[in-house]
C-alpha atoms as a PDB file:
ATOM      1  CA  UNK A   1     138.160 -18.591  96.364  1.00  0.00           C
ATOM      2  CA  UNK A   2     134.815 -18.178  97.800  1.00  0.00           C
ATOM      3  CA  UNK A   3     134.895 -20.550 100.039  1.00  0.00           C
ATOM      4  CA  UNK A   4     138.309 -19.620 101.339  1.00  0.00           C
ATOM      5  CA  UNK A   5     137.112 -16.704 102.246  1.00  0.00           C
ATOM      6  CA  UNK A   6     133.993 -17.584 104.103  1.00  0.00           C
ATOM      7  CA  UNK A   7     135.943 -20.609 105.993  1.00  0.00           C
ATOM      8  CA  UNK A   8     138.831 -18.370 107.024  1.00  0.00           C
ATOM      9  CA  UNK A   9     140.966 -21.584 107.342  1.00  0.00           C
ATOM     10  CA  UNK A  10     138.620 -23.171 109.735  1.00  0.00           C
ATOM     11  CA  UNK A  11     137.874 -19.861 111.955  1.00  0.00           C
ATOM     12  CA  UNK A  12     134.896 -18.722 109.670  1.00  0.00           C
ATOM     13  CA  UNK A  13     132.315 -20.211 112.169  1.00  0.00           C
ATOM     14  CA  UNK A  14     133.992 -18.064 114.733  1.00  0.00           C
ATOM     15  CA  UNK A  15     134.180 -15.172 113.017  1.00  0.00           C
ATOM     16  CA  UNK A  16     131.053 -14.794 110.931  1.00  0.00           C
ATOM     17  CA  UNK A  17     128.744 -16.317 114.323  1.00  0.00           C
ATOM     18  CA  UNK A  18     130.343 -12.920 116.126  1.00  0.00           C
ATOM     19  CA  UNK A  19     129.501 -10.845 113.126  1.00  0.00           C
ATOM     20  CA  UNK A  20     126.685 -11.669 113.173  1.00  0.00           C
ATOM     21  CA  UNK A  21     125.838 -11.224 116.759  1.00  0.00           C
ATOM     22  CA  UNK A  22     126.834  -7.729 116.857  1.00  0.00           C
ATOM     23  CA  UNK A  23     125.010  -6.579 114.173  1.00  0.00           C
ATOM     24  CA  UNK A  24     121.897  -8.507 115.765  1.00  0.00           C
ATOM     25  CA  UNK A  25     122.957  -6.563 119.346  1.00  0.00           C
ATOM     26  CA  UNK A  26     123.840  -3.256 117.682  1.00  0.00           C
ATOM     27  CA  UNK A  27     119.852  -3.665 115.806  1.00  0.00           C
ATOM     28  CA  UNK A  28     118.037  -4.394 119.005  1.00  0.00           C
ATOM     29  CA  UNK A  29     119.931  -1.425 120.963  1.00  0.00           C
ATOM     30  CA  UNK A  30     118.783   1.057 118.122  1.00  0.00           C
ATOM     31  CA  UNK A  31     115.387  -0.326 118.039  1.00  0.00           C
ATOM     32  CA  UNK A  32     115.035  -0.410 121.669  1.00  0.00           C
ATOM     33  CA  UNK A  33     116.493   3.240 121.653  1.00  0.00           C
ATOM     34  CA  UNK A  34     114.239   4.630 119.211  1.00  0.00           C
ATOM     35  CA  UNK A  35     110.933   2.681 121.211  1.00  0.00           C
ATOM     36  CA  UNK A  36     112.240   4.581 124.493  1.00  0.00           C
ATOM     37  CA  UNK A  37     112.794   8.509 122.155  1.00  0.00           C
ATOM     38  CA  UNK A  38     109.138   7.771 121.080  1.00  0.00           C
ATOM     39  CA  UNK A  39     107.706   7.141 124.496  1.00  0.00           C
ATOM     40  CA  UNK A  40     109.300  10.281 126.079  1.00  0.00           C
ATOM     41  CA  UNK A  41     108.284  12.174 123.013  1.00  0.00           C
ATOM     42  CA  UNK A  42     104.795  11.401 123.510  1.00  0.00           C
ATOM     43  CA  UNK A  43     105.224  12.119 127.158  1.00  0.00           C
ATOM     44  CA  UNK A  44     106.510  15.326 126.886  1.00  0.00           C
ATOM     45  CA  UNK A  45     103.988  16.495 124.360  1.00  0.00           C
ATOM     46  CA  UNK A  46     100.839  15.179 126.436  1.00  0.00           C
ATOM     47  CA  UNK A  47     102.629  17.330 129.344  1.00  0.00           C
ATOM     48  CA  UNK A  48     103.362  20.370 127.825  1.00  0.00           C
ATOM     49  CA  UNK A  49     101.289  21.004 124.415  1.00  0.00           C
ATOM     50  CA  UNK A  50      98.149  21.186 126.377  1.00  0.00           C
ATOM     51  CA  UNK A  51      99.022  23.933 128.857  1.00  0.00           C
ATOM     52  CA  UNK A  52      97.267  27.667 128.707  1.00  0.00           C
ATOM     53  CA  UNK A  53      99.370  30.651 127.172  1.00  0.00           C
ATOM     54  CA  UNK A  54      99.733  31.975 130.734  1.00  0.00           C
ATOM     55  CA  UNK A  55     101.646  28.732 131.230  1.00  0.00           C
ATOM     56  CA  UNK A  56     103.094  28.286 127.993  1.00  0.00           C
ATOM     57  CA  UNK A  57     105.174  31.462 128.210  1.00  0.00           C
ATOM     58  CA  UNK A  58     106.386  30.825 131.434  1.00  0.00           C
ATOM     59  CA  UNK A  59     107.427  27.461 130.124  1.00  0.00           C
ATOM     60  CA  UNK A  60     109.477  28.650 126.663  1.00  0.00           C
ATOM     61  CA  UNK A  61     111.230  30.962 128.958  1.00  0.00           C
ATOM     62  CA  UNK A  62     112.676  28.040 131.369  1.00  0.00           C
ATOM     63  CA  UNK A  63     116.533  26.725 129.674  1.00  0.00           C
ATOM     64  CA  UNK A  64     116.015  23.037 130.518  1.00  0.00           C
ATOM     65  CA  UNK A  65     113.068  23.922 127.237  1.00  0.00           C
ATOM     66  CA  UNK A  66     115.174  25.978 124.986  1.00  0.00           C
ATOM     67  CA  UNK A  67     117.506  22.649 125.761  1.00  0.00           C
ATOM     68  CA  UNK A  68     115.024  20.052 124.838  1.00  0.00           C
ATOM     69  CA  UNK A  69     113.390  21.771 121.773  1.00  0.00           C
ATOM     70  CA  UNK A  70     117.279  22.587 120.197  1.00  0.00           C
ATOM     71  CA  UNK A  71     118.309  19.069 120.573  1.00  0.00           C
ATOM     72  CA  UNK A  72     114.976  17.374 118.674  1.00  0.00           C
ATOM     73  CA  UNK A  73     115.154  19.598 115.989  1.00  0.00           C
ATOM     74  CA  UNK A  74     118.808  18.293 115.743  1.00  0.00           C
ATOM     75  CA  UNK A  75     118.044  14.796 116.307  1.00  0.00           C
ATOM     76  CA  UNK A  76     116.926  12.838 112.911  1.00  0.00           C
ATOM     77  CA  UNK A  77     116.215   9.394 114.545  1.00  0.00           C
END
């Protein structure tokens, strides 16, 4: 019954070789993903933590901010 399964009639190559590919793809796009959100974190942060208060209220008072500090408390990734 097993092995019915697996072989799909002689398609099981087929199908379990694509399976398997697109969970390998769908991996290396979220790891790739996550590498990139890391980088630009780190970016960010080296930009904008270090700034004086003069600057740093000017700064929380811009949108595109208010923008990127709602969506990473949003994001769990």
């Amino acid at each position: 019954m097993i092995n019915d399964i697996i072989s799909m009639n002689g398609y099981g190559i087929y199908v379990w070789s694509a399976f398997a590919f697109t969970l390998i793809s769908f991996g290396v796009l979220y790891t790739a993903i996550k590498v990139q959100l890391i980088k630009e974190k780190i970016k960010f942060d080296a930009k904008y933590l270090n700034l004086n208060s003069n600057k740093k209220k000017a700064f929380r008072a811009q949108e595109a901010y208010k923008g990127i500090l709602a969506s990473n408390s949003v994001s769990k990734i």
